[in-house]
N, C-alpha and C. Protein backbone atom coordinates (compact mmCIF):
# COMPACT_ATOMS: atom_id res chain seq x y z
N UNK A 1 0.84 -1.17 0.00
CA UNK A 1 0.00 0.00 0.00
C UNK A 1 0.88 1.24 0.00
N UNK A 2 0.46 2.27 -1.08
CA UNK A 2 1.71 3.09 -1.18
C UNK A 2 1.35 4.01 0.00
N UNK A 3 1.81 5.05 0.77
CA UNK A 3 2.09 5.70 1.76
C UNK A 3 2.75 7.01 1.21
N UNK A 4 2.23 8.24 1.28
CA UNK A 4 2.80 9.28 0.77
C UNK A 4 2.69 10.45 1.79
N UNK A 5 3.51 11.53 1.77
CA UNK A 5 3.46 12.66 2.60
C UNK A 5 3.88 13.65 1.54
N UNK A 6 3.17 15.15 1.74
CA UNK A 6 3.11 15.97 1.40
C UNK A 6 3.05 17.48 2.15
N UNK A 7 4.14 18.19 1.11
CA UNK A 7 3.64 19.79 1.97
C UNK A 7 2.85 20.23 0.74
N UNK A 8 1.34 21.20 1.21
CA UNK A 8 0.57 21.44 0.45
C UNK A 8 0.24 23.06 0.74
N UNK A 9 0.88 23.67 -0.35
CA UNK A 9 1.14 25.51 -0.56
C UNK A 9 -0.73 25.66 -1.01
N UNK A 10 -1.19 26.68 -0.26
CA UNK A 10 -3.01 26.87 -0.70
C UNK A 10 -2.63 28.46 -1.14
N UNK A 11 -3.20 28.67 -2.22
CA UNK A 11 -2.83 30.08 -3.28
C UNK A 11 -3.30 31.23 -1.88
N UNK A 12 -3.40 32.18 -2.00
CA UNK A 12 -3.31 33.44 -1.02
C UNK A 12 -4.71 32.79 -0.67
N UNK A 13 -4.85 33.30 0.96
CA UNK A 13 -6.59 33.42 1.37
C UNK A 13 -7.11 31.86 1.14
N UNK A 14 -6.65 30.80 0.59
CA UNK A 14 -7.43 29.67 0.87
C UNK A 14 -7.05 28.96 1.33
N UNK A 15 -6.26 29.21 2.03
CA UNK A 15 -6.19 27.61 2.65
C UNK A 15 -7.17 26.82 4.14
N UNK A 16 -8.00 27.77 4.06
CA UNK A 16 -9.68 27.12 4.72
C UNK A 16 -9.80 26.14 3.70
N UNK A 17 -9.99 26.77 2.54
CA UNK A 17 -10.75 26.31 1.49
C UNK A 17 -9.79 24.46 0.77
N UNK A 18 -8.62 24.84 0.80
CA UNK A 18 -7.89 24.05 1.03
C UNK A 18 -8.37 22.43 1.81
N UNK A 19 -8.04 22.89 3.08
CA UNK A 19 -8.10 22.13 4.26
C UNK A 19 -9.57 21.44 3.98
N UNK A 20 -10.32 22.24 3.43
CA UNK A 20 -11.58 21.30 3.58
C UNK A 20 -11.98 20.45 1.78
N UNK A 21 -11.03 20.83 1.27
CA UNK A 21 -11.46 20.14 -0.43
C UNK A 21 -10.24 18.95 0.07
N UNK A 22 -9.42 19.15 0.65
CA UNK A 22 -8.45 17.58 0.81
C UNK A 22 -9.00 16.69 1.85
N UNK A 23 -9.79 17.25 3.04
CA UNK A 23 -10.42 16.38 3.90
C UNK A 23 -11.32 15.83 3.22
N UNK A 24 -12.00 16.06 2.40
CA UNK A 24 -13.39 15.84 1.89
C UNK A 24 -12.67 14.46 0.80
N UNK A 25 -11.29 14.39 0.85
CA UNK A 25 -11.59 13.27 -0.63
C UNK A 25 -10.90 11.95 0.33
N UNK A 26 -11.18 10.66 -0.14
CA UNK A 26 -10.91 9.48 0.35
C UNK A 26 -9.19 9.12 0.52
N UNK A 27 -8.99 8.65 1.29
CA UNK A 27 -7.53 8.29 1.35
C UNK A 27 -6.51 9.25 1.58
N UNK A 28 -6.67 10.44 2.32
CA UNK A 28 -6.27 11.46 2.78
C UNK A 28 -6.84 12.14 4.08
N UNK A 29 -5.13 12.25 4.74
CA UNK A 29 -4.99 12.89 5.94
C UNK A 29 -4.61 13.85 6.08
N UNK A 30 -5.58 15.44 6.67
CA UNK A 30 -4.74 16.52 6.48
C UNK A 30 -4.56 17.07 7.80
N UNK A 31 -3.12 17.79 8.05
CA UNK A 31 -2.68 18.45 9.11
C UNK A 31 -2.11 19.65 8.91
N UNK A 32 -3.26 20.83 9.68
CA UNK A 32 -2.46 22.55 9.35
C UNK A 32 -1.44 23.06 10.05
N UNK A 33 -0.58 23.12 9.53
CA UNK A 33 0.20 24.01 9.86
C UNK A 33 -0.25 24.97 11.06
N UNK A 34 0.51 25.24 12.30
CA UNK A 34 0.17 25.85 13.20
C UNK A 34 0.73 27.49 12.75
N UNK A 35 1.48 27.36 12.56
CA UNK A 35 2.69 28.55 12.33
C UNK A 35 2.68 29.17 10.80
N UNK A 36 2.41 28.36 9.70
CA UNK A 36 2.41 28.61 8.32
C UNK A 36 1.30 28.53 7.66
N UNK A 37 1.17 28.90 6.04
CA UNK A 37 -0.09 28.88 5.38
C UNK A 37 0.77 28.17 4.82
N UNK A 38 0.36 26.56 4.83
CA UNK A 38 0.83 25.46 4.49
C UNK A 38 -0.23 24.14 4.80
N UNK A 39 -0.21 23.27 4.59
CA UNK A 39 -0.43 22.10 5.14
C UNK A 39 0.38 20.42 4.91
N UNK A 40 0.02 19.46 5.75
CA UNK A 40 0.87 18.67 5.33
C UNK A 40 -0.15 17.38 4.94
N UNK A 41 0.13 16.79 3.92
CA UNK A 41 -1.07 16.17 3.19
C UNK A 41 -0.36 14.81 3.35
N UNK A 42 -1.16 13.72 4.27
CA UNK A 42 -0.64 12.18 4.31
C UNK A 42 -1.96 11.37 3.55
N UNK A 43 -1.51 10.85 2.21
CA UNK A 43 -2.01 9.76 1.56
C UNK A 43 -1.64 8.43 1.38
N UNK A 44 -2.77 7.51 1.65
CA UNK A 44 -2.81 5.98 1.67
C UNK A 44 -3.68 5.28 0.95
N UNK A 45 -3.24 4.50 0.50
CA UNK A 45 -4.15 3.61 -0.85
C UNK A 45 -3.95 2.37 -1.33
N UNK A 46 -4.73 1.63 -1.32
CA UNK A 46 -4.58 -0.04 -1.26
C UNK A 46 -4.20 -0.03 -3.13
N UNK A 47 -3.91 0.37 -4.27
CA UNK A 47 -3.48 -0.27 -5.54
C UNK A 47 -3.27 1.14 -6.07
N UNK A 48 -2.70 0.63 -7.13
CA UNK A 48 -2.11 1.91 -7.95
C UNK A 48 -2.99 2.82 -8.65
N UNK A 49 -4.01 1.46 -9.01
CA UNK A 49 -5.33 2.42 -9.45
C UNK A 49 -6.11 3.23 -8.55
N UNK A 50 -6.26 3.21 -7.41
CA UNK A 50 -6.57 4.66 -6.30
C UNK A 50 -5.62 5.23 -6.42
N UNK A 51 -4.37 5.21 -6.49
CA UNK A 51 -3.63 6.04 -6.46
C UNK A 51 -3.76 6.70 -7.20
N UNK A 52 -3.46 6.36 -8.50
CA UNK A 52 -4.06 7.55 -9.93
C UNK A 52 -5.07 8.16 -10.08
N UNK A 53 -6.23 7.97 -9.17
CA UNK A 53 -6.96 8.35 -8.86
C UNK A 53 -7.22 9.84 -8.13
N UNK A 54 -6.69 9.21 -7.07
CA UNK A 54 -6.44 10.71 -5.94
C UNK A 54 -5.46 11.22 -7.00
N UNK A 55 -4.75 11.02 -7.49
CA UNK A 55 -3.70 12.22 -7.93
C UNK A 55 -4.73 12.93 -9.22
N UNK A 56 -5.30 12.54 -9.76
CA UNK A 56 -6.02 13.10 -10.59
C UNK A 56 -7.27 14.27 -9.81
N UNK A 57 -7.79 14.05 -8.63
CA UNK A 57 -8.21 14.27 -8.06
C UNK A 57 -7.92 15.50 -7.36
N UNK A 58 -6.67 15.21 -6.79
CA UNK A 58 -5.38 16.38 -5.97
C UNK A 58 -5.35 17.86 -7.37
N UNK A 59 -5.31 17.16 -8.52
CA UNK A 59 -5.08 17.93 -9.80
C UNK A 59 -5.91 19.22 -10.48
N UNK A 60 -7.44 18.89 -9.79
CA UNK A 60 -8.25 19.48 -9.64
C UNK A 60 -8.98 20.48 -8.75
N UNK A 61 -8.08 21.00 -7.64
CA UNK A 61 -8.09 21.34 -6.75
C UNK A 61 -7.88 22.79 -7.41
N UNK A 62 -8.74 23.79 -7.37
CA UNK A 62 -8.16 25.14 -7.38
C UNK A 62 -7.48 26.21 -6.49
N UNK A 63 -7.84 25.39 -5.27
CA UNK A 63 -7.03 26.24 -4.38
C UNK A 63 -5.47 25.88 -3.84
N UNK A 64 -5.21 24.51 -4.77
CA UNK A 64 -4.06 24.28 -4.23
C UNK A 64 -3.18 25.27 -5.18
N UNK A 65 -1.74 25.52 -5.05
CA UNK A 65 -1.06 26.25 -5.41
C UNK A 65 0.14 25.19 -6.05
N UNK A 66 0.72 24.92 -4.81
CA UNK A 66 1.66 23.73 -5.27
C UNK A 66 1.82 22.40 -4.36
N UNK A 67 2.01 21.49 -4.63
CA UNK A 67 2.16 20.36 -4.00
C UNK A 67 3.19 19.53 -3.71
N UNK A 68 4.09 19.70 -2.84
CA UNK A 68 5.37 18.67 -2.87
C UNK A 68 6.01 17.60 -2.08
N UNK A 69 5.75 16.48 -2.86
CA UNK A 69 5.91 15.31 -2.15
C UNK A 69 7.23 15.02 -1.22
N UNK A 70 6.73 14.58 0.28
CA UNK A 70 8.20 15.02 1.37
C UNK A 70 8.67 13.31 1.17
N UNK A 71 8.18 12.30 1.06
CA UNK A 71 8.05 11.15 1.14
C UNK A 71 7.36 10.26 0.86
N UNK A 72 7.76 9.15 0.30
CA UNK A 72 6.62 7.90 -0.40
C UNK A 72 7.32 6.61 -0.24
N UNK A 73 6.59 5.61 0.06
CA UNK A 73 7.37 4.32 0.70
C UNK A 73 5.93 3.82 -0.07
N UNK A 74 6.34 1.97 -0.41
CA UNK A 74 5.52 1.49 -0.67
C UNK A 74 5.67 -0.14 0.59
N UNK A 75 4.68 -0.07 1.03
CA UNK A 75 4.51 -1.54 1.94
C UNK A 75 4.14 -2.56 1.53
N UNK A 76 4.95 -3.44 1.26
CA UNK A 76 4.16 -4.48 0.73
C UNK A 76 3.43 -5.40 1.10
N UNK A 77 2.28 -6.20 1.04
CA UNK A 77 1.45 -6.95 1.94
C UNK A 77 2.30 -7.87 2.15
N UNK A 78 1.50 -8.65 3.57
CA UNK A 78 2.27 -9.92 3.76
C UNK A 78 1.12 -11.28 3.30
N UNK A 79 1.63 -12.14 2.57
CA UNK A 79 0.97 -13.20 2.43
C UNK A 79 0.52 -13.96 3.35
C-alpha cells in the first residue's frame, strides 16, 4: 500500500478552502500548519489504481497552489 506525505502551498486566502477540499476526498490525511499557510497532506491507498486516482483528483483542486511530495514508501502486503 503506497504511503505518501506531502507539503501542500493553498494560493493566497485559501487555505480554509484548502483544508476542507483535501479532507473531503478518500484516502487522505490533512494536518495545518500551526505557524504557516501550508499544510501537510498524508495519503494511503490499497493499488495503484486509487492512487491515480487521488492524484487526478489532488489535480483538480483550485485552491491548491503547489504540492510537494516530502516522502513515499511502498509496503508491501504480507501473504
Amino acid at each position: 500500500m503506497p504511503i505518501k506525505s506531502y507539503l501542500a502551498h493553498p494560493h493566497d486566502g485559501k487555505k480554509e478552502e484548502l483544508i476542507q477540499a483535501l479532507s473531503n476526498l478518500n484516502h487522505c490525511d490533512v494536518i495545518p500548519a500551526e505557524n504557516k499557510d501550508v499544510l501537510v497532506l498524508i495519503t494511503e491507498t490499497e493499488t495503484k489504481a486509487e492512487e491515480d486516482i487521488l492524484k487526478q483528483k489532488l489535480e483538480t483542486i483550485s485552491s491548491l497552489k503547489l504540492l510537494a511530495m516530502v516522502s513515499g514508501f511502498n509496503t508491501p502486503k504480507k501473504n
